[in-house]
N, C-alpha and C. Protein backbone atom coordinates (compact mmCIF):
# COMPACT_ATOMS: atom_id res chain seq x y z
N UNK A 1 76.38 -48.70 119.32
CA UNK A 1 76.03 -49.89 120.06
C UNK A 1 77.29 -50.74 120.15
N UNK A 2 77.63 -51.24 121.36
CA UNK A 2 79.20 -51.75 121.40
C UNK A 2 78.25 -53.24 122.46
N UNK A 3 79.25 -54.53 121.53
CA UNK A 3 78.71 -55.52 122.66
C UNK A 3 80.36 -56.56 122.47
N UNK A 4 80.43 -57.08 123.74
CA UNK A 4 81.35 -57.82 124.05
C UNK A 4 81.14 -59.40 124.47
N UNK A 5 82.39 -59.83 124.39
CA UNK A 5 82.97 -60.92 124.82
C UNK A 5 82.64 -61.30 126.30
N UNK A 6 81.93 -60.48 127.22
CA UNK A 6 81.19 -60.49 128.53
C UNK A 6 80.05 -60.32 128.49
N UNK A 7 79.20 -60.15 127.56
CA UNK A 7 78.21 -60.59 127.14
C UNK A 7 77.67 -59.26 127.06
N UNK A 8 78.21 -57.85 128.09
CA UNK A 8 77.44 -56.96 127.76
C UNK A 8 77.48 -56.03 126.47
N UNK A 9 76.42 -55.26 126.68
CA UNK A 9 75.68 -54.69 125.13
C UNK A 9 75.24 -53.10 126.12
N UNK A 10 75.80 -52.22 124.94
CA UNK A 10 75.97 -50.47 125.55
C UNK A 10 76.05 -49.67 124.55
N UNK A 11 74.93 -48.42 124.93
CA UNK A 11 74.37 -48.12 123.89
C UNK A 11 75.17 -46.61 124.48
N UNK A 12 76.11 -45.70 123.07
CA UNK A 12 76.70 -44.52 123.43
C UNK A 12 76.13 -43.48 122.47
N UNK A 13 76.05 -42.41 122.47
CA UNK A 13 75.64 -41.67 121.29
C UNK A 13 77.52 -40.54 121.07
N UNK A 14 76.85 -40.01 120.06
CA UNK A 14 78.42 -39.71 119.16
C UNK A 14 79.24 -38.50 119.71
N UNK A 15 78.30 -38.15 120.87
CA UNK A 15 78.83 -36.55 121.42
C UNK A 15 79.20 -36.39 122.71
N UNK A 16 79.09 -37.82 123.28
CA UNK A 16 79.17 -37.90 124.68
C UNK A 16 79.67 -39.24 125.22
N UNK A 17 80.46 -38.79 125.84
CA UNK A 17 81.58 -39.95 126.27
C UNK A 17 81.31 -41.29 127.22
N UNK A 18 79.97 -40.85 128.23
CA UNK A 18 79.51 -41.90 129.05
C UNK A 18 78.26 -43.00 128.04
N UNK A 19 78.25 -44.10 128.69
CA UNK A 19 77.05 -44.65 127.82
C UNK A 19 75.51 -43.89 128.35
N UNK A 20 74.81 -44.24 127.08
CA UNK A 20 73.33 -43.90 127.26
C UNK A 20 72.20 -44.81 128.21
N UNK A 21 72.81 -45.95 127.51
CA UNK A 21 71.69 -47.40 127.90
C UNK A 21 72.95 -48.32 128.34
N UNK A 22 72.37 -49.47 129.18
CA UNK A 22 73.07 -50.75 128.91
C UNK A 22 71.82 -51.51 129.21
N UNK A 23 72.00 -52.48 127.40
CA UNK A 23 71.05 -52.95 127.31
C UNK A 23 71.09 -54.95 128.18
N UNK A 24 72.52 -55.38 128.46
CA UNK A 24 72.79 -56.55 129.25
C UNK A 24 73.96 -56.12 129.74
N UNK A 25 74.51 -56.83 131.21
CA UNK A 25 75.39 -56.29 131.87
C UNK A 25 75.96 -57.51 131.62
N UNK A 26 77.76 -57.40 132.09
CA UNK A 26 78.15 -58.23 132.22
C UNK A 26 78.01 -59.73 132.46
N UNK A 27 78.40 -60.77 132.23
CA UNK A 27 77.90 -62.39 132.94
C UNK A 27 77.15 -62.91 132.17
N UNK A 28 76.65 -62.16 130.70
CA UNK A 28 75.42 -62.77 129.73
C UNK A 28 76.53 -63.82 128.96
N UNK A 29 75.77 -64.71 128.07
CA UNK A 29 76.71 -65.14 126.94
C UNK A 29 77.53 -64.01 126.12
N UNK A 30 78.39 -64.43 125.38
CA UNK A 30 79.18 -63.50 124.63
C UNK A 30 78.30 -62.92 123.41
N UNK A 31 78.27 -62.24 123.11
CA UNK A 31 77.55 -61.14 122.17
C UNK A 31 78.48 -61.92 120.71
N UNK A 32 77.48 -61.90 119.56
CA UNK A 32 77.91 -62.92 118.30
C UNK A 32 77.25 -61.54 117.28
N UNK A 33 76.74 -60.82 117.18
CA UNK A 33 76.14 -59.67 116.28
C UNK A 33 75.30 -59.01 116.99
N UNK A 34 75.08 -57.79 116.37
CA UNK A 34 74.04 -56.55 116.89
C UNK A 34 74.28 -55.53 115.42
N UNK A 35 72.83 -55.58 115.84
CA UNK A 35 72.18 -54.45 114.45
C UNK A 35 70.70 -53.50 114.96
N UNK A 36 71.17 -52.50 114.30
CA UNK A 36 69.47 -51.93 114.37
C UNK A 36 68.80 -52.19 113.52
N UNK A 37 67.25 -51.87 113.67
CA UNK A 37 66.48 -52.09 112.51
C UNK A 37 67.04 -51.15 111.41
N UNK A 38 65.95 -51.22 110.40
CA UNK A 38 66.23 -50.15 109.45
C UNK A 38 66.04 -48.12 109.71
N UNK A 39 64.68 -48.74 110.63
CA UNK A 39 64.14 -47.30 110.86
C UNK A 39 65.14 -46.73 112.06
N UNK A 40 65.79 -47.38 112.99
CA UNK A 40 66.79 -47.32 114.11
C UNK A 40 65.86 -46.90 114.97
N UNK A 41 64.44 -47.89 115.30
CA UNK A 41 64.19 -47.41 116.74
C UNK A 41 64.68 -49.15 117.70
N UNK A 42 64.75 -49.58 116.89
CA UNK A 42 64.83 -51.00 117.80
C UNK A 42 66.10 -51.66 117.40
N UNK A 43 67.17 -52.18 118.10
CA UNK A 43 68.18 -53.21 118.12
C UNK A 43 68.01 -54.85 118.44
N UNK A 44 68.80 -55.53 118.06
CA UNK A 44 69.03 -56.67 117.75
C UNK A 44 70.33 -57.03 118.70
N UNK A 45 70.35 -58.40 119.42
CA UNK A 45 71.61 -58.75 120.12
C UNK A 45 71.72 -60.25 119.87
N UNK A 46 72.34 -61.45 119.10
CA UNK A 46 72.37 -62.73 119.05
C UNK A 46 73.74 -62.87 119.80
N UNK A 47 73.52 -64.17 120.90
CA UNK A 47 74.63 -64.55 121.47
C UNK A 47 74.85 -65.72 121.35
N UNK A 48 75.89 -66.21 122.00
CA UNK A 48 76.58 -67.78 121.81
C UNK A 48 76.07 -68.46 122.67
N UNK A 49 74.96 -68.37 123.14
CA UNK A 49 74.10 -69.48 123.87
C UNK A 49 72.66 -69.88 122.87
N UNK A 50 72.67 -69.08 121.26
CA UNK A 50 71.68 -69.33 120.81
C UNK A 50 70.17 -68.43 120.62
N UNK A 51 70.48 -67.51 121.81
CA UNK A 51 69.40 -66.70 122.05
C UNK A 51 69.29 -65.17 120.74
N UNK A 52 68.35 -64.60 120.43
CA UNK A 52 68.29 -63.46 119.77
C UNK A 52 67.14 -62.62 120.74
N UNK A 53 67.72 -61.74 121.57
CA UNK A 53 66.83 -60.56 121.75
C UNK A 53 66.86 -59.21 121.49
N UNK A 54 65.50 -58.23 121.38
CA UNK A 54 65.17 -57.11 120.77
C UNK A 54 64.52 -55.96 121.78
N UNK A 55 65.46 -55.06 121.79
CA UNK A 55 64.74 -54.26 122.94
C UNK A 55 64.61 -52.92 121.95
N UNK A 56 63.27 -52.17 122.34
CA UNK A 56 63.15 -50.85 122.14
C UNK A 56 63.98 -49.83 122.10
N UNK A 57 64.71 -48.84 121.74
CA UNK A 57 65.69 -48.26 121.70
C UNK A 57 65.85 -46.66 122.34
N UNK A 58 64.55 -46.51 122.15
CA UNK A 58 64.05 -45.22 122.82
C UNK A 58 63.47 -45.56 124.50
N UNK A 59 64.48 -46.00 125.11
CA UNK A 59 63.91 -46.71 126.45
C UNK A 59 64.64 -45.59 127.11
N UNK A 60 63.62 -44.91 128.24
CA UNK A 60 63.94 -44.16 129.10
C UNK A 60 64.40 -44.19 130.72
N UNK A 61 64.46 -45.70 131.07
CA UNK A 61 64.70 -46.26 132.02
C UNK A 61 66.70 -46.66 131.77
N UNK A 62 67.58 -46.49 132.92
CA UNK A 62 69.13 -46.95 132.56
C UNK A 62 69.09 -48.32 132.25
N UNK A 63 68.28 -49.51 132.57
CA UNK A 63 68.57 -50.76 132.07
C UNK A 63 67.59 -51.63 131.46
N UNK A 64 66.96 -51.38 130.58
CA UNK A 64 65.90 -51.84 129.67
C UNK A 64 65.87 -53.19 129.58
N UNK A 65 64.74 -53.68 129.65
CA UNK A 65 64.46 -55.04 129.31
C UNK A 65 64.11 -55.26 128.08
N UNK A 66 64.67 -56.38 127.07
CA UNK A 66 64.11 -57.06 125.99
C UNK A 66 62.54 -57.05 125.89
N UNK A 67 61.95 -56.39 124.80
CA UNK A 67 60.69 -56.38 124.43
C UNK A 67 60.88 -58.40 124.08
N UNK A 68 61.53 -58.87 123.15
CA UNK A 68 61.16 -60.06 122.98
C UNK A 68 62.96 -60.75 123.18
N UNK A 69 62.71 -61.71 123.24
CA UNK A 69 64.17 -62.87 123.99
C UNK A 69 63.66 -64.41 123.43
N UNK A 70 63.97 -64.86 122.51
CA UNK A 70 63.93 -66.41 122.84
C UNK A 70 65.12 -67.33 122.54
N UNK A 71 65.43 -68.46 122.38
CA UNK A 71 66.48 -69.22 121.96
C UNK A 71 66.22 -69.92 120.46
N UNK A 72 66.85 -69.34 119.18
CA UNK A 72 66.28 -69.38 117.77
C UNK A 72 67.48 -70.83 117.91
N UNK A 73 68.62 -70.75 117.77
CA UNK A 73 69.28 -71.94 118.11
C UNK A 73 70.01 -72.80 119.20
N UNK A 74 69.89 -74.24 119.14
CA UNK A 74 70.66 -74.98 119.88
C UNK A 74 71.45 -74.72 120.05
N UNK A 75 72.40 -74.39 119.92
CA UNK A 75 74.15 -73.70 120.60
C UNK A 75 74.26 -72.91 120.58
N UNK A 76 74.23 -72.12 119.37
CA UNK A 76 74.75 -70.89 119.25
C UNK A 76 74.37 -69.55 118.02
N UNK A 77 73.60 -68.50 118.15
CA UNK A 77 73.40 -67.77 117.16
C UNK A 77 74.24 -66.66 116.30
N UNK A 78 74.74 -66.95 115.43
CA UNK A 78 75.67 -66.08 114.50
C UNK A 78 75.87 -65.42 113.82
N UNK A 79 74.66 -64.91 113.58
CA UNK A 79 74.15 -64.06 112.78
C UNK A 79 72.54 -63.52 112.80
N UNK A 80 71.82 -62.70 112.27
CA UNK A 80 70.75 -62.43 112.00
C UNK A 80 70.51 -61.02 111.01
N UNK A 81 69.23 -61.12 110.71
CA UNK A 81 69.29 -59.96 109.77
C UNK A 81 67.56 -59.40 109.94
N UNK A 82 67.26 -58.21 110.32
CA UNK A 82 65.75 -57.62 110.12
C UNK A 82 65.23 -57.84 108.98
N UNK A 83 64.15 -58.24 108.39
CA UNK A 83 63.79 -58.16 107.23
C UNK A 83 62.30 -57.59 107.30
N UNK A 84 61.96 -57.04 106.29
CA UNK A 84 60.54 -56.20 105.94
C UNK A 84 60.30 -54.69 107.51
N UNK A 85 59.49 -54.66 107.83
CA UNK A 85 59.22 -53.65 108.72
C UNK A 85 59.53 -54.58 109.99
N UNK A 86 61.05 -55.09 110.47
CA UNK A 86 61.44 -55.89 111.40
C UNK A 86 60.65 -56.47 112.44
N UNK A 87 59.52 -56.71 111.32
CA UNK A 87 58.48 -58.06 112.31
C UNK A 87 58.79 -59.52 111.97
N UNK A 88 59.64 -59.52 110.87
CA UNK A 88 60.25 -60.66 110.57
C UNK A 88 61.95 -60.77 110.46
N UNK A 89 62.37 -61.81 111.49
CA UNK A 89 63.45 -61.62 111.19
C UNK A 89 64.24 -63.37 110.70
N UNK A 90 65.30 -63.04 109.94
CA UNK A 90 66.22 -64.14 109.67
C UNK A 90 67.45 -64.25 110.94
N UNK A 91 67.64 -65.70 111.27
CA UNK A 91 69.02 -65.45 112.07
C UNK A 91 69.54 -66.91 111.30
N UNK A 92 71.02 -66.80 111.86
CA UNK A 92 71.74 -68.24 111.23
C UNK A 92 72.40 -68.57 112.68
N UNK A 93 72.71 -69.72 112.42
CA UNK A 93 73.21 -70.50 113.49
C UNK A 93 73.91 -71.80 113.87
N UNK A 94 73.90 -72.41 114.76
CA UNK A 94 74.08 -73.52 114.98
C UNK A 94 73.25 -74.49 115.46
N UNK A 95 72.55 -75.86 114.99
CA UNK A 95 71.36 -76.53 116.20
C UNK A 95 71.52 -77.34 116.04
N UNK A 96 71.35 -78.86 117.08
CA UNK A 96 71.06 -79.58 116.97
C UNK A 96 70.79 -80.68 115.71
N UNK A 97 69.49 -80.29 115.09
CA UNK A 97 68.96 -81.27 113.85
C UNK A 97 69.57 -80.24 112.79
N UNK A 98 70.53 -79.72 112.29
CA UNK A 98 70.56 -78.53 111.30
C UNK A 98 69.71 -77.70 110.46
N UNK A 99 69.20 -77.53 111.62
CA UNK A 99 67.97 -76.27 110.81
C UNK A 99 69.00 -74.94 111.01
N UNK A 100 69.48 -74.27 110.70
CA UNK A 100 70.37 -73.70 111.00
C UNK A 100 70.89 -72.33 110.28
N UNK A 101 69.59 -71.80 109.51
CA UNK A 101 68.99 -70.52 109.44
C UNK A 101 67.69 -71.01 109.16
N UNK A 102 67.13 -69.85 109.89
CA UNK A 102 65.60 -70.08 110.44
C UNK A 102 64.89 -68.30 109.86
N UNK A 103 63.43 -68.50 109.46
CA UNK A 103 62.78 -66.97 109.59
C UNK A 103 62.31 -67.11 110.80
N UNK A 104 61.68 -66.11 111.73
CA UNK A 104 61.03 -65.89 112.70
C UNK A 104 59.65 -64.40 112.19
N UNK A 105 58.82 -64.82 113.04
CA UNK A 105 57.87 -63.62 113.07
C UNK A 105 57.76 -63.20 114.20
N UNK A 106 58.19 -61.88 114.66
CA UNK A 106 58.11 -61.39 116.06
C UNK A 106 56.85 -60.84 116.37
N UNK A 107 55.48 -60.98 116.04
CA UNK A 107 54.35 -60.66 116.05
C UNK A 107 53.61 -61.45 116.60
N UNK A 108 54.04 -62.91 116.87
CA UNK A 108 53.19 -63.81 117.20
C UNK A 108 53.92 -64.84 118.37
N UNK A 109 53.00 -65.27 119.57
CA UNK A 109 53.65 -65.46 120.05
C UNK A 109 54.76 -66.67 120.02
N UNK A 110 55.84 -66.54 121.23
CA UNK A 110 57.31 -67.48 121.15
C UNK A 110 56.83 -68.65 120.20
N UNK A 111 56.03 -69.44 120.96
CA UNK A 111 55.91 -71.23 120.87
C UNK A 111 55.89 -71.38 119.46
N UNK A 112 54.68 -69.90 118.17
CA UNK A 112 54.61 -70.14 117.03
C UNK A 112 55.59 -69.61 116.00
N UNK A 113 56.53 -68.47 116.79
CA UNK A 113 57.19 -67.89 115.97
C UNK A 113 57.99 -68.17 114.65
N UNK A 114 58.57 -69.49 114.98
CA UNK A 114 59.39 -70.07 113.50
C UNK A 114 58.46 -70.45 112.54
N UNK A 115 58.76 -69.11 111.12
CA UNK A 115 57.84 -69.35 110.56
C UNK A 115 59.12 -70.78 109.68
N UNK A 116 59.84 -71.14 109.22
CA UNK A 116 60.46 -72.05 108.39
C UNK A 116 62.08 -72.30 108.94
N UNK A 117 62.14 -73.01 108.88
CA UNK A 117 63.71 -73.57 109.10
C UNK A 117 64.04 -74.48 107.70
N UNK A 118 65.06 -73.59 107.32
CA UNK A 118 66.12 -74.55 106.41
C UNK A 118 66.81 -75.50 107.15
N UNK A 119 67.20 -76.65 106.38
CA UNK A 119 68.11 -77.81 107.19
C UNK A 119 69.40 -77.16 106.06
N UNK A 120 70.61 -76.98 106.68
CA UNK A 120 71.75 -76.54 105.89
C UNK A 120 73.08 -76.56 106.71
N UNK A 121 74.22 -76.43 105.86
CA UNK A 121 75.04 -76.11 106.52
C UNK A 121 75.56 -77.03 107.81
N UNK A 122 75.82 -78.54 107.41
CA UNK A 122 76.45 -79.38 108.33
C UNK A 122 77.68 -78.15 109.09
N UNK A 123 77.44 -78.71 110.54
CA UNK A 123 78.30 -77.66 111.54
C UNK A 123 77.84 -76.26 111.77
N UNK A 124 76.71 -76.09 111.05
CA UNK A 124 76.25 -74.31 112.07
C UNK A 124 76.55 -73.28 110.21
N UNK A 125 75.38 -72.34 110.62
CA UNK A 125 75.94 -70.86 109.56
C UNK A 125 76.46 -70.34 110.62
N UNK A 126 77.79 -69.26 109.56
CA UNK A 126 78.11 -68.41 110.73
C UNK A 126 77.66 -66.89 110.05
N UNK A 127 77.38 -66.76 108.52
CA UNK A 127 77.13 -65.20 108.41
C UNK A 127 75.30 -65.55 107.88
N UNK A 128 75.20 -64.52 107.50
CA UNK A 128 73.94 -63.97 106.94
C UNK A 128 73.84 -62.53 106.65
N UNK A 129 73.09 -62.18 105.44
CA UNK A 129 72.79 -61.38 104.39
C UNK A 129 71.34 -61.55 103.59
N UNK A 130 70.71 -60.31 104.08
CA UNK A 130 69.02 -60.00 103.39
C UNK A 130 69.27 -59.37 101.65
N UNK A 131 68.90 -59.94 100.92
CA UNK A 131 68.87 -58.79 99.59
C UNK A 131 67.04 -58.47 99.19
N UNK A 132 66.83 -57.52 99.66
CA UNK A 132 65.33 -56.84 99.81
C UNK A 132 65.07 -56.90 98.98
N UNK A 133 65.46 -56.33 97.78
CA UNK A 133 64.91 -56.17 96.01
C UNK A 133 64.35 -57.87 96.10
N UNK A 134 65.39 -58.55 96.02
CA UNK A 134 65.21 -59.82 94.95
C UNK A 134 64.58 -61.09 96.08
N UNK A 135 64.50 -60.49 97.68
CA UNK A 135 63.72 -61.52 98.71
C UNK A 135 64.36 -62.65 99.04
N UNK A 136 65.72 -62.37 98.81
CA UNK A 136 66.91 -64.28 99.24
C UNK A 136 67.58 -63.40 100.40
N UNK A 137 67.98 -64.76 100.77
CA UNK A 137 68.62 -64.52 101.94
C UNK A 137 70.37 -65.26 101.92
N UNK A 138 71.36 -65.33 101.84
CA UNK A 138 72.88 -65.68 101.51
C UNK A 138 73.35 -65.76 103.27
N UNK A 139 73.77 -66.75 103.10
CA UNK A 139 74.27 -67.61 104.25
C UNK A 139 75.55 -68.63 103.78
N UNK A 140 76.55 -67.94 104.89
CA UNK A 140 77.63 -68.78 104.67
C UNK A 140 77.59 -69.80 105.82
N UNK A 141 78.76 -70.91 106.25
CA UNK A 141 78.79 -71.79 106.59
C UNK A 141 80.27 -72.28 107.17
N UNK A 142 80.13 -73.08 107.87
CA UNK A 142 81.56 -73.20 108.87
C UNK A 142 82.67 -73.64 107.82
N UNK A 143 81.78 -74.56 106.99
CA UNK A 143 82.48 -76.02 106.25
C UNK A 143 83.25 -74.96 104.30
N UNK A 144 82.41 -73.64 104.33
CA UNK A 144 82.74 -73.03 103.14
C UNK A 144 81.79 -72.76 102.42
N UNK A 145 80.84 -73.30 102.64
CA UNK A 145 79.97 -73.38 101.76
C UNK A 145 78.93 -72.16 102.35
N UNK A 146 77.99 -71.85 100.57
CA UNK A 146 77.35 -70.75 100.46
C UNK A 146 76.04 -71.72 99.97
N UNK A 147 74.91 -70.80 100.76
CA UNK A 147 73.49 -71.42 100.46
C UNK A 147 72.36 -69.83 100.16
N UNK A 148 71.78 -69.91 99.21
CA UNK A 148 71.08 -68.79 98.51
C UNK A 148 69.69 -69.34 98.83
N UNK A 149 68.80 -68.87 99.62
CA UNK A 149 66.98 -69.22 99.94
C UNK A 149 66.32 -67.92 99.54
N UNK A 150 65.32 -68.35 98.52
CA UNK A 150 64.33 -67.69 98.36
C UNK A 150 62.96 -67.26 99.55
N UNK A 151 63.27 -66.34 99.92
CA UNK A 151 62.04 -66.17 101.05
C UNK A 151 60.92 -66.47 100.97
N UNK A 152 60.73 -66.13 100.21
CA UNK A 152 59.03 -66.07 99.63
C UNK A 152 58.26 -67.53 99.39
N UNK A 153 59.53 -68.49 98.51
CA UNK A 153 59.19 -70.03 98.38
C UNK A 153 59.60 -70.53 99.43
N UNK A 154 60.08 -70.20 100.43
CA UNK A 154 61.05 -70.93 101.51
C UNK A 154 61.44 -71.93 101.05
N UNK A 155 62.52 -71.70 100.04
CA UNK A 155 63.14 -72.81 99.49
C UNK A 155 64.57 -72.60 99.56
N UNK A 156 65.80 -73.44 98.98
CA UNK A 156 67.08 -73.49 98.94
C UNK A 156 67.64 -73.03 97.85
N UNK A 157 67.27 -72.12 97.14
CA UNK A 157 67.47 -71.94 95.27
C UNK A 157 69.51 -72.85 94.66
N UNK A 158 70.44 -72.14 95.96
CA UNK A 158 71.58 -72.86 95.48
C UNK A 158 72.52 -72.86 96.58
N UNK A 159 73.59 -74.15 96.07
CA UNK A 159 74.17 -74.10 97.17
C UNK A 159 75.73 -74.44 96.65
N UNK A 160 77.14 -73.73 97.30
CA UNK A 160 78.04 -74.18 96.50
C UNK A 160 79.14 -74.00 97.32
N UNK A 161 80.42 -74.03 97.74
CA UNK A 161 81.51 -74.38 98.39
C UNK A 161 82.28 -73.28 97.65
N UNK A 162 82.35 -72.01 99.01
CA UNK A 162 83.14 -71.00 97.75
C UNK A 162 84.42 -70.91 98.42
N UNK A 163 85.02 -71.68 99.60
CA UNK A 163 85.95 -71.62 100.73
C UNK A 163 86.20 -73.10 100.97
N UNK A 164 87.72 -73.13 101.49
CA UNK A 164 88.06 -74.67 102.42
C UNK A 164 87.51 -74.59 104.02
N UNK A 165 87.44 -73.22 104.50
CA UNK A 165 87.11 -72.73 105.86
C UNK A 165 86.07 -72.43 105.99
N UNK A 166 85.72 -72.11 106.89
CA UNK A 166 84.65 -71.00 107.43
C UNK A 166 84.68 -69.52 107.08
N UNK A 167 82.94 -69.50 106.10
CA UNK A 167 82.62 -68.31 106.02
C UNK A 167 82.50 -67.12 107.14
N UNK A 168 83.17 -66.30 106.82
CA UNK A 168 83.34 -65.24 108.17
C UNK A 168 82.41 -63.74 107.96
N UNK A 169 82.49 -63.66 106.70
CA UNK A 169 81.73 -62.22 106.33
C UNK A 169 80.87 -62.37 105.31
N UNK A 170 80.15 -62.08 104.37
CA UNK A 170 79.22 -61.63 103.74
C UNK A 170 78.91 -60.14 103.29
N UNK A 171 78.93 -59.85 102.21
CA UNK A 171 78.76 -57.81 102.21
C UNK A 171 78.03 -58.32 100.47
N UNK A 172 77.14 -57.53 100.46
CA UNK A 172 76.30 -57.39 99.07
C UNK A 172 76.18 -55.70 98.82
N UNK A 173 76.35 -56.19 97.21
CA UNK A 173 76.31 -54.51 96.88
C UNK A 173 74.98 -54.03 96.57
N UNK A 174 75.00 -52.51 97.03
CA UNK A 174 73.76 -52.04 96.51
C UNK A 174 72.64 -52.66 95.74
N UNK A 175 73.19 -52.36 94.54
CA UNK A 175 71.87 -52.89 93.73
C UNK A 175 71.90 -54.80 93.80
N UNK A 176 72.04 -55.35 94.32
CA UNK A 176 72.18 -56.83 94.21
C UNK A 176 72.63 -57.45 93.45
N UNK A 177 73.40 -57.21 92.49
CA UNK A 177 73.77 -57.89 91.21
C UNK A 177 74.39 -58.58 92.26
N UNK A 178 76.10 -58.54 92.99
CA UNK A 178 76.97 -59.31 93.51
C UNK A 178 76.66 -59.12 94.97
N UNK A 179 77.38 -60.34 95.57
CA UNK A 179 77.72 -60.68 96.70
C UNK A 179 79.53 -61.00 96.86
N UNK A 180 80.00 -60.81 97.92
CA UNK A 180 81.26 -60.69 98.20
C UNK A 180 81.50 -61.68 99.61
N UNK A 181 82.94 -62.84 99.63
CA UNK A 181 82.71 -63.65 100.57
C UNK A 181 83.81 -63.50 101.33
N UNK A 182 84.14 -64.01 102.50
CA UNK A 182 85.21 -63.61 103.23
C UNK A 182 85.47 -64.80 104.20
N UNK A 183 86.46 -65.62 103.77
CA UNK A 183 86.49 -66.85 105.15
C UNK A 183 87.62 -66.62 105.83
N UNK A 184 88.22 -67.48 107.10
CA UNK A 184 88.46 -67.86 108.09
C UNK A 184 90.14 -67.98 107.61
N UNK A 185 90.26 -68.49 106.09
CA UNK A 185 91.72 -68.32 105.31
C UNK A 185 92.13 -67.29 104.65
């Protein structure tokens, strides 16, 4: 899955040189992450207008439409992550009032979908990271700072300044003991 700075998103497989799908053509916002689910029938596209959409992956038509599309943040979305059987998902971002990682339930419709918004992260998250075992979610932040939410309580468990910059990456190991951070310096 390859997505660009022109907003489009193109789906190639490993043996063949032309693309398979294109899932947005050129002229969209710029592409900010893409992931598949776990099981890899469905992908993920967050762009810099805020929006996160999810199209089917096994689409037999050349230009597939988004099963679901909405706008999770005010400016800009920077992340996201599938969580459980990817009917729920986490994204981070940028908004307005700083709610600025949010859960969503893709099961229900748009208007109800946000199941919780954290307020965090003056200036926008820019990464995000699911740890399944232990149900938190790790979100970095423009300003440096790292915020740890318990899913389950939808709460903030901790929050701490591990950078002068902007968090850029996020990578957790296997078994969850650690997390690993990566900024902008």
């Amino acid at each position: 899955l390859t997505g660009a700075q022109d907003g489009s998103v193109r789906m190639f497989e490993w043996t063949r040189p032309q693309q398979l799908l294109c899932f947005r053509q050129a002229g969209n916002a710029r592409v900010t992450r893409m992931y598949f689910n776990s099981q890899g029938n469905k992908c993920g596209v967050a762009d810099g207008e805020g929006f996160l959409s999810i199209w089917q992956v096994n689409q037999t038509t050349s230009n597939p439409k988004p099963y679901l599309s909405w706008q999770c943040h005010s400016k800009t979305t920077s992340d996201f992550a599938f969580i459980t059987s990817s009917s729920l998902v986490a994204t981070s971002g940028q908004s307005t009032d700083n709610r600025n990682v949010c859960l969503w339930d893709t099961l229900v419709s748009s208007g109800n979908s946000l199941i919780h918004a954290f307020t965090c992260h003056d200036h926008g998250a820019t990464v995000l990271q699911y740890a399944p075992k232990h149900q938190l979610l790790v979100s970095g932040g423009r300003k440096g700072y790292i915020c740890i939410f318990d899913i389950r309580q939808r709460q903030i468990l901790s929050t701490f300044q591990a950078h002068e910059s902007a968090v850029k990456a996020l990578a957790l190991d296997p078994s969850e003991d650690y997390f690993v951070t990566g900024s902008a310096e």
